[in-house]
C-alpha atoms as a PDB file:
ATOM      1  CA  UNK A   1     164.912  50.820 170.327  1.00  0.00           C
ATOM      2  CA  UNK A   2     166.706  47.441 171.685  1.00  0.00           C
ATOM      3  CA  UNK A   3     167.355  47.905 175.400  1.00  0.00           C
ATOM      4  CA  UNK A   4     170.713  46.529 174.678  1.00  0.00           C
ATOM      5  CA  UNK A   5     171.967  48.419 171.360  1.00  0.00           C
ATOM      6  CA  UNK A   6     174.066  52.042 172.185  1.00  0.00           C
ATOM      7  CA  UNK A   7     172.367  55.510 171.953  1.00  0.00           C
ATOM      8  CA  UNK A   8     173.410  57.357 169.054  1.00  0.00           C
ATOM      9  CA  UNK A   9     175.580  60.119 169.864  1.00  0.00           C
ATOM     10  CA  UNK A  10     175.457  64.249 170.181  1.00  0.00           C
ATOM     11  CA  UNK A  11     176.706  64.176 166.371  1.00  0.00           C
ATOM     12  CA  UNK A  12     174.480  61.707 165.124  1.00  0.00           C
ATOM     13  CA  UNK A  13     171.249  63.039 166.880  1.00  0.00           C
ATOM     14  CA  UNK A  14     172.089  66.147 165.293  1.00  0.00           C
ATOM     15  CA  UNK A  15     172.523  65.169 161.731  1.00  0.00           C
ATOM     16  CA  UNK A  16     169.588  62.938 162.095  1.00  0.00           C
ATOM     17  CA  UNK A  17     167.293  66.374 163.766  1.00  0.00           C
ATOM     18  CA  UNK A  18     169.171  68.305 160.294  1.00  0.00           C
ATOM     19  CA  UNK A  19     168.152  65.989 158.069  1.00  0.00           C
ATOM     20  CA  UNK A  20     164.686  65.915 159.494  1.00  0.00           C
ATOM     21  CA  UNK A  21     164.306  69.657 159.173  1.00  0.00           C
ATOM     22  CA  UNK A  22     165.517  69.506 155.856  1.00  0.00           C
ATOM     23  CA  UNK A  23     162.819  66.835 155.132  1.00  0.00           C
ATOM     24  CA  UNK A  24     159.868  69.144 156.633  1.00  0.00           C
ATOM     25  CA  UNK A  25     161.317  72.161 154.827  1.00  0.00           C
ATOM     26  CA  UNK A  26     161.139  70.366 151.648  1.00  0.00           C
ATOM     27  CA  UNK A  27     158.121  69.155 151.864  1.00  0.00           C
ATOM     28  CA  UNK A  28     156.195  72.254 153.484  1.00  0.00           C
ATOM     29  CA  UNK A  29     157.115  73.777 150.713  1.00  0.00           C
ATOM     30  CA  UNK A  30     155.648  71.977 147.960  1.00  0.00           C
ATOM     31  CA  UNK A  31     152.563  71.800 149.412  1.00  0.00           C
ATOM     32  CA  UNK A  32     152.349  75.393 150.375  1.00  0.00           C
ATOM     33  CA  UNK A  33     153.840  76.885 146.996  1.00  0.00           C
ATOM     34  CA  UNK A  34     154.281  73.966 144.463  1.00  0.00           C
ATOM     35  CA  UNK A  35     157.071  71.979 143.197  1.00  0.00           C
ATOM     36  CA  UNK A  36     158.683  74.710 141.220  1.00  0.00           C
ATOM     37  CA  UNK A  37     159.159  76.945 143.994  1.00  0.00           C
ATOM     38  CA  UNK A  38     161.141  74.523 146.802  1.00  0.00           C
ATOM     39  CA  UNK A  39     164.508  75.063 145.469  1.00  0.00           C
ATOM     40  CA  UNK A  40     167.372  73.822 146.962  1.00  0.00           C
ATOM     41  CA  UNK A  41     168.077  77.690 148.002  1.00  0.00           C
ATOM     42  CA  UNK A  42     164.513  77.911 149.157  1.00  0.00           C
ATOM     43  CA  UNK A  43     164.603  74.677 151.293  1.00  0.00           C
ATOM     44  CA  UNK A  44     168.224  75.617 152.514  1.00  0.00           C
ATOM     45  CA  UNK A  45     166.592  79.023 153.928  1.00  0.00           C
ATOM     46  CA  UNK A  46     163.502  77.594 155.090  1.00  0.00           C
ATOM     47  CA  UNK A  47     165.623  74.956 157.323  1.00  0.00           C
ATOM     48  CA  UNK A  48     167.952  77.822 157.807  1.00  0.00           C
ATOM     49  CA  UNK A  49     171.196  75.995 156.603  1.00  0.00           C
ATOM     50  CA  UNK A  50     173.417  76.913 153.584  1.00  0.00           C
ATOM     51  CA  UNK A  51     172.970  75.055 150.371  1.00  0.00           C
ATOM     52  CA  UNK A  52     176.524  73.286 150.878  1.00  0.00           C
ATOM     53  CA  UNK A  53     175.543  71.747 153.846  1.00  0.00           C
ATOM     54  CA  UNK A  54     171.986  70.891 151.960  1.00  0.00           C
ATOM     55  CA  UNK A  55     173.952  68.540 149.715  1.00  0.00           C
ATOM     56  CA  UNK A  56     175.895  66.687 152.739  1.00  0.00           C
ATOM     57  CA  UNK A  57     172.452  65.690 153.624  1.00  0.00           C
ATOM     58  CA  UNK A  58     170.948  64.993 149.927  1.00  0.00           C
ATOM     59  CA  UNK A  59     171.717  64.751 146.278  1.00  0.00           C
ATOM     60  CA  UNK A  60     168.189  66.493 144.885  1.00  0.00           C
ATOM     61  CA  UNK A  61     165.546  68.527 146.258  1.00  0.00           C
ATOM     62  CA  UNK A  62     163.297  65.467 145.372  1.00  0.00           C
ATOM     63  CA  UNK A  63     165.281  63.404 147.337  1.00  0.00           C
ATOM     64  CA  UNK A  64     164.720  65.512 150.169  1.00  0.00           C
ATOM     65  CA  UNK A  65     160.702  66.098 149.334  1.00  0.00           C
ATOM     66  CA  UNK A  66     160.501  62.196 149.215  1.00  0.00           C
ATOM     67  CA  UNK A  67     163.574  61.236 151.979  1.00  0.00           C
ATOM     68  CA  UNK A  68     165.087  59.076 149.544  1.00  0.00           C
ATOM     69  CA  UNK A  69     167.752  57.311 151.581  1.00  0.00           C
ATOM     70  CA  UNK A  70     171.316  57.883 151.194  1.00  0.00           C
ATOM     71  CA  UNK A  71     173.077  55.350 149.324  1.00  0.00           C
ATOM     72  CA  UNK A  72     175.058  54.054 153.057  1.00  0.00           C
ATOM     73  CA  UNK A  73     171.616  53.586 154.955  1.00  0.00           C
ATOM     74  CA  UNK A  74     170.933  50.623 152.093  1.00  0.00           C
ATOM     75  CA  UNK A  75     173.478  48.169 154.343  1.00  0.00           C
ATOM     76  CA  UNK A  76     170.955  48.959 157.411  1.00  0.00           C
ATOM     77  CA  UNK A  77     167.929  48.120 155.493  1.00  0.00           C
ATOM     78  CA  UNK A  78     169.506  44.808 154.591  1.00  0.00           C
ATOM     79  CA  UNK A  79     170.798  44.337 157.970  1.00  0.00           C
ATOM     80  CA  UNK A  80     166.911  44.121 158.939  1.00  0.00           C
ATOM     81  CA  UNK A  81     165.242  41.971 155.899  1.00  0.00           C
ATOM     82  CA  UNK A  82     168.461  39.460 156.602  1.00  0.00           C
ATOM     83  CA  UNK A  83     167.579  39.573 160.430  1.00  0.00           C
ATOM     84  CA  UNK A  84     164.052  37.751 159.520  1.00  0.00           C
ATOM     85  CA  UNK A  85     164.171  36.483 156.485  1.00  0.00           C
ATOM     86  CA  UNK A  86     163.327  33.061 158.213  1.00  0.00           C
ATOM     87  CA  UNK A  87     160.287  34.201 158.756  1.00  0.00           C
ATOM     88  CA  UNK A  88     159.314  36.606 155.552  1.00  0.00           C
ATOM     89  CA  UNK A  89     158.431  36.104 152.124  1.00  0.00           C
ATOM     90  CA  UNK A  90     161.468  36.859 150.064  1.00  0.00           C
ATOM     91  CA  UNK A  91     159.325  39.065 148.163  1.00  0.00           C
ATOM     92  CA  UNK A  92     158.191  40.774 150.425  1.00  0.00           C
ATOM     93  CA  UNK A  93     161.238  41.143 151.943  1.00  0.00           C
ATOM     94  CA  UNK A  94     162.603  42.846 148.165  1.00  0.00           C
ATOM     95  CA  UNK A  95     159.501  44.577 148.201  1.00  0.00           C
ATOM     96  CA  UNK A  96     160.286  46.055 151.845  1.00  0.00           C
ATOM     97  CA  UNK A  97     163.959  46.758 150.828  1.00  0.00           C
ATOM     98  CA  UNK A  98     162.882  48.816 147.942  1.00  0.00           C
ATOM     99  CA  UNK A  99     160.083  50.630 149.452  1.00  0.00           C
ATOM    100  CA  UNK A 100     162.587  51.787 151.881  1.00  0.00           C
ATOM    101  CA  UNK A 101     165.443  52.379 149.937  1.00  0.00           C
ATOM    102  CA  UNK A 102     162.548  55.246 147.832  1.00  0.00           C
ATOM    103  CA  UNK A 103     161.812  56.829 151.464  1.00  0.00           C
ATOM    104  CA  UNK A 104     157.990  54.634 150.963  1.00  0.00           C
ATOM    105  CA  UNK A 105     157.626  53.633 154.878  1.00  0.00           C
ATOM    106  CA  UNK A 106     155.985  54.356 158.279  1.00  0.00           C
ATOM    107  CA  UNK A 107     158.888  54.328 159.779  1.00  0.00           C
ATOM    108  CA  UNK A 108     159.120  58.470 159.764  1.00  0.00           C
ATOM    109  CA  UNK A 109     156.835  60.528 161.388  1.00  0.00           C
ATOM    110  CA  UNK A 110     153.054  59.530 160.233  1.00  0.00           C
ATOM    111  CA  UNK A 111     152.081  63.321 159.554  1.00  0.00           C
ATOM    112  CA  UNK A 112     155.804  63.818 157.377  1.00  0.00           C
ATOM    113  CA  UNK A 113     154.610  60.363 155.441  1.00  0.00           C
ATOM    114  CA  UNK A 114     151.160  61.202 154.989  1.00  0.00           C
ATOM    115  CA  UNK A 115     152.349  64.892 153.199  1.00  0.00           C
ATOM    116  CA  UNK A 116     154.688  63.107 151.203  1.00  0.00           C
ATOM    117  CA  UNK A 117     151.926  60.819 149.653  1.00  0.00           C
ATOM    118  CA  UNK A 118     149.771  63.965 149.230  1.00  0.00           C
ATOM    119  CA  UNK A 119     153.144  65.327 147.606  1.00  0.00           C
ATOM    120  CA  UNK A 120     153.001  62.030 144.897  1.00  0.00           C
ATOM    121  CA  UNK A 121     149.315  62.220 144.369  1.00  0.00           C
ATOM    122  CA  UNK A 122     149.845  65.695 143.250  1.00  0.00           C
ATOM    123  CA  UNK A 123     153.202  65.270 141.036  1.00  0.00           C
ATOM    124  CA  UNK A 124     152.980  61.407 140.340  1.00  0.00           C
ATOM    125  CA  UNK A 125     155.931  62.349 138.286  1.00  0.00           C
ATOM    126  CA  UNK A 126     158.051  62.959 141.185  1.00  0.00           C
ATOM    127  CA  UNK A 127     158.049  59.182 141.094  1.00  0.00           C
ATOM    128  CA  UNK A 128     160.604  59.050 138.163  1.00  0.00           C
ATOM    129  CA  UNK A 129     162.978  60.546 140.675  1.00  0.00           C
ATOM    130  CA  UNK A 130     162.709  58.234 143.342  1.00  0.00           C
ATOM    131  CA  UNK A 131     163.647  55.005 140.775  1.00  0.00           C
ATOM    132  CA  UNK A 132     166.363  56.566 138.732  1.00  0.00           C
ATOM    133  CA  UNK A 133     168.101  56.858 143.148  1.00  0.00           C
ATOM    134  CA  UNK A 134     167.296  53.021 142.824  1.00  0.00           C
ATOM    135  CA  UNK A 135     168.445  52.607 139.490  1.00  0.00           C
ATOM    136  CA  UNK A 136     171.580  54.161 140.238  1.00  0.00           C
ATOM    137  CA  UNK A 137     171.885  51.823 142.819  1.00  0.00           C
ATOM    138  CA  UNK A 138     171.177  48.884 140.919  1.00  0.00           C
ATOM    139  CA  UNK A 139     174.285  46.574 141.085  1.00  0.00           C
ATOM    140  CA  UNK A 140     174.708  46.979 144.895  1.00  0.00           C
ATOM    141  CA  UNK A 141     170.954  46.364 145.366  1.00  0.00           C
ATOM    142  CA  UNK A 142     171.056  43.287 143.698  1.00  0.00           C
ATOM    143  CA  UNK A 143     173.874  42.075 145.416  1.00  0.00           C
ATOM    144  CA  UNK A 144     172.066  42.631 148.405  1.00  0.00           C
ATOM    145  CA  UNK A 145     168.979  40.578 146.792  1.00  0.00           C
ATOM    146  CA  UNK A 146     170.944  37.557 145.993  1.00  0.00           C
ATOM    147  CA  UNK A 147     172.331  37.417 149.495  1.00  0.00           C
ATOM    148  CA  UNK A 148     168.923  37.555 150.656  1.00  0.00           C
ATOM    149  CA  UNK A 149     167.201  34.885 148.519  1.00  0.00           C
ATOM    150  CA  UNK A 150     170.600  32.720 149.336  1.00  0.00           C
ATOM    151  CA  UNK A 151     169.955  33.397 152.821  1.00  0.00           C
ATOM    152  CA  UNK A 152     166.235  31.959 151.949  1.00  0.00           C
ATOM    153  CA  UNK A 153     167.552  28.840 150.610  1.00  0.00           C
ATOM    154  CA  UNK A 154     169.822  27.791 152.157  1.00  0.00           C
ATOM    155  CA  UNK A 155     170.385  29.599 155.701  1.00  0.00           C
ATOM    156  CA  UNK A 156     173.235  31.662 154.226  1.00  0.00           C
ATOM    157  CA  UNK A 157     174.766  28.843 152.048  1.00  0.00           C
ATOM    158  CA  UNK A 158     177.279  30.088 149.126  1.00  0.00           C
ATOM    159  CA  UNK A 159     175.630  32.026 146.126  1.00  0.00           C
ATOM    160  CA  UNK A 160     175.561  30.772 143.056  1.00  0.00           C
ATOM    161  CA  UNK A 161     177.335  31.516 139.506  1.00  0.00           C
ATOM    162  CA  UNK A 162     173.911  33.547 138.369  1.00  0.00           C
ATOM    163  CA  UNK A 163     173.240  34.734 142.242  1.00  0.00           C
ATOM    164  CA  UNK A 164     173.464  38.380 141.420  1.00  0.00           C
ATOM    165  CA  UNK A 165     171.939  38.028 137.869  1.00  0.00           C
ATOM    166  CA  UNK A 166     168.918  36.459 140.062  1.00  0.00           C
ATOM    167  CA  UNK A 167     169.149  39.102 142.777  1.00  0.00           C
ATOM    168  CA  UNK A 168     169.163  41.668 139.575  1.00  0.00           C
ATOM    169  CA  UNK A 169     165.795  40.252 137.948  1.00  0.00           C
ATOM    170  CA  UNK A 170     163.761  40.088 141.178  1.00  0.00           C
ATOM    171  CA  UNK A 171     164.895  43.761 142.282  1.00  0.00           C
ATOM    172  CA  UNK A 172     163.693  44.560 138.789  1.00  0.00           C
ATOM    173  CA  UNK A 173     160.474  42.905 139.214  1.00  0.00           C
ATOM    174  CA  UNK A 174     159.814  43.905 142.872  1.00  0.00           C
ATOM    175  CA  UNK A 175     160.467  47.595 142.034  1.00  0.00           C
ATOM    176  CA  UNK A 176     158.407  47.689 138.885  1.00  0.00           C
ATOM    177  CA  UNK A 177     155.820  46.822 141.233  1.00  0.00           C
ATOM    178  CA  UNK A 178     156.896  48.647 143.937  1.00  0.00           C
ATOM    179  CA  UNK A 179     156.348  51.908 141.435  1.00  0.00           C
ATOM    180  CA  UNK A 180     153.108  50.569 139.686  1.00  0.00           C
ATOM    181  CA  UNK A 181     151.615  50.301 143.119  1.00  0.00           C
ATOM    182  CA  UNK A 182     152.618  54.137 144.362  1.00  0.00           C
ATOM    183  CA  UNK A 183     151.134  55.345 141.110  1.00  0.00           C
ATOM    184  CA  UNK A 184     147.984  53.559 140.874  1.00  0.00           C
ATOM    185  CA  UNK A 185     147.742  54.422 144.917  1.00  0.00           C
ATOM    186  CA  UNK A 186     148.236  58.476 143.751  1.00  0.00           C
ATOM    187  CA  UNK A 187     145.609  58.019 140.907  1.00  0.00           C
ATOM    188  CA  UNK A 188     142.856  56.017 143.724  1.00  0.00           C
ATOM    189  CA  UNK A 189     143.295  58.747 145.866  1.00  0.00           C
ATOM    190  CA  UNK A 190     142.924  61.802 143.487  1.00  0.00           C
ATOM    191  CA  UNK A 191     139.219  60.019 142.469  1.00  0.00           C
ATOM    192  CA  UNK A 192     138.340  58.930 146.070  1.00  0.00           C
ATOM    193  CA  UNK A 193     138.210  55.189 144.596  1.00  0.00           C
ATOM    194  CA  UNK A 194     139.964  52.498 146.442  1.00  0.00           C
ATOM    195  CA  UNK A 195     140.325  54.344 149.933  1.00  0.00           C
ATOM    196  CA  UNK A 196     141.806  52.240 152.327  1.00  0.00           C
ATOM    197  CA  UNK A 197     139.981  51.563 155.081  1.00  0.00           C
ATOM    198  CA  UNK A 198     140.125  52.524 158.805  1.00  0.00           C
ATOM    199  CA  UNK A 199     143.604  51.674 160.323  1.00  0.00           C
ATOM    200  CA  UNK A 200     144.871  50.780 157.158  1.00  0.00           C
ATOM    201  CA  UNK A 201     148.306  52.659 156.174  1.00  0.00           C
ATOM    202  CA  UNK A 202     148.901  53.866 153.072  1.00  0.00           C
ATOM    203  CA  UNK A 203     152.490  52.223 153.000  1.00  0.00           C
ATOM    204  CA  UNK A 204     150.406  48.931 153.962  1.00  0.00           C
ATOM    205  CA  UNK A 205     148.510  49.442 150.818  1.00  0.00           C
ATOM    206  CA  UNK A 206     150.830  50.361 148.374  1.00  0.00           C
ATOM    207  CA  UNK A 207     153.224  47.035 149.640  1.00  0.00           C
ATOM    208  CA  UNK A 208     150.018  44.724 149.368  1.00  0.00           C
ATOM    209  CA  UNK A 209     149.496  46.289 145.816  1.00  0.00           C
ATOM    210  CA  UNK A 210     153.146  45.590 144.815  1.00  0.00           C
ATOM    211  CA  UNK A 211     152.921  41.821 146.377  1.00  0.00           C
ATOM    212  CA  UNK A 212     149.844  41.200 144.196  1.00  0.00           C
ATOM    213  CA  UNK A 213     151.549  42.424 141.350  1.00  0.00           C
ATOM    214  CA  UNK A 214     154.425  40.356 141.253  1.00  0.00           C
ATOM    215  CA  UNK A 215     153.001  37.060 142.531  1.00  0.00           C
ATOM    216  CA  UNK A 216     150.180  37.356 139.719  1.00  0.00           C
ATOM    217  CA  UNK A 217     152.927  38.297 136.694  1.00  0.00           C
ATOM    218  CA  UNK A 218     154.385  34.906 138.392  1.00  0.00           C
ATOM    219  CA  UNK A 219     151.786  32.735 138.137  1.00  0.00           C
ATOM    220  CA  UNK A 220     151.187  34.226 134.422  1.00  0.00           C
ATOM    221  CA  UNK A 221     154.540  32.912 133.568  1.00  0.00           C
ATOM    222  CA  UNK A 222     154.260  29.652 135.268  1.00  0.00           C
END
């Protein structure tokens, strides 16, 4: 944490240790007695909160087996891919603002992440969940895009007349691959092919997959 930005307070450290029991719960769970069985009720008991307070915290049980974010945590994503977009590939950046906007980062704990991925290579249709939260999102998301790839061009210059129908197509794009790349990183791992190797993350490998994906669909249209 920046030396120089405030400690979050009593409240927020304890929504943020509820929501992170909630996430455990969840996901314990579904590995221990399958997808079926982790209920909202059954996660709510496990993390030994009511189900009303559940849904202050999440809007699915597969949101809280994946930690989808909540919709107001998008502004703090963008916050971070604006803070260096000098420096990053505006697809990556995309790339990095949907992977995070699904819950698909290191960010959490590394043992919580890793379950999760066992989670999708089990039920690669819990995917499906994960981009109908960013689908829902879509017209905010884009906005967010275009001010991004504005940023990009012209060091936060005025968007354009098409700006968010841009920002629109490459969020489409960049989550297509985004989704491609979790799916084909569920199937590599069920067969053993395509391990990554030592040190590698798996978020590290499903992002590289996604970047490959979109810059070669790009050069196939060029």
């Amino acid at each position: 944490m920046d030396a120089g930005a405030p400690k979050p307070g009593l409240r927020d450290r304890k929504r943020a240790e509820t929501r992170a029991r909630i996430e455990a719960a969840a996901v314990e769970l579904v590995l221990s007695d399958g997808l079926e069985a982790a209920t909202v009720d059954a996660i709510s008991e496990r993390a030994d909160i009511s189900p009303r307070t559940f849904f202050n915290y999440f809007e699915s049980k597969d949101a809280a087996v994946l930690g989808v974010r909540p919709e107001q945590a998008d502004e703090d994503v963008m916050t971070a891919q604006l803070s260096n977009i000098d420096e990053l590939d505006p697809v990556v950046a995309v790339i990095h603002v949907v992977m995070a906007t699904m819950g698909i980062t290191e960010s959490v704990e590394a043992g919580l992440h890793r379950r999760r991925l066992e989670i999708i290579r089990r039920y690669p249709d819990i995917v499906a969940g994960q981009f109908a939260q960013l689908n829902a999102r879509r017209d905010r998301l884009a906005g967010h895009v275009s001010q991004l790839l504005a940023r990009r061009a012209s060091h936060g210059g005025e968007t354009g007349p098409d700006s968010q129908a841009h920002g629109a197509i490459v969020l489409a794009l960049c989550a297509s691959a985004v989704r491609s790349a979790v799916l084909d990183w569920a199937e590599n791992a069920e067969t053993g092919e395509g391990a990554p190797g030592p040190g590698i993350r798996d978020a590290e490998v499903i992002e590289q997959r996604a970047l490959a994906l979109v810059r070669t669909t790009l050069r196939r249209l060029a």
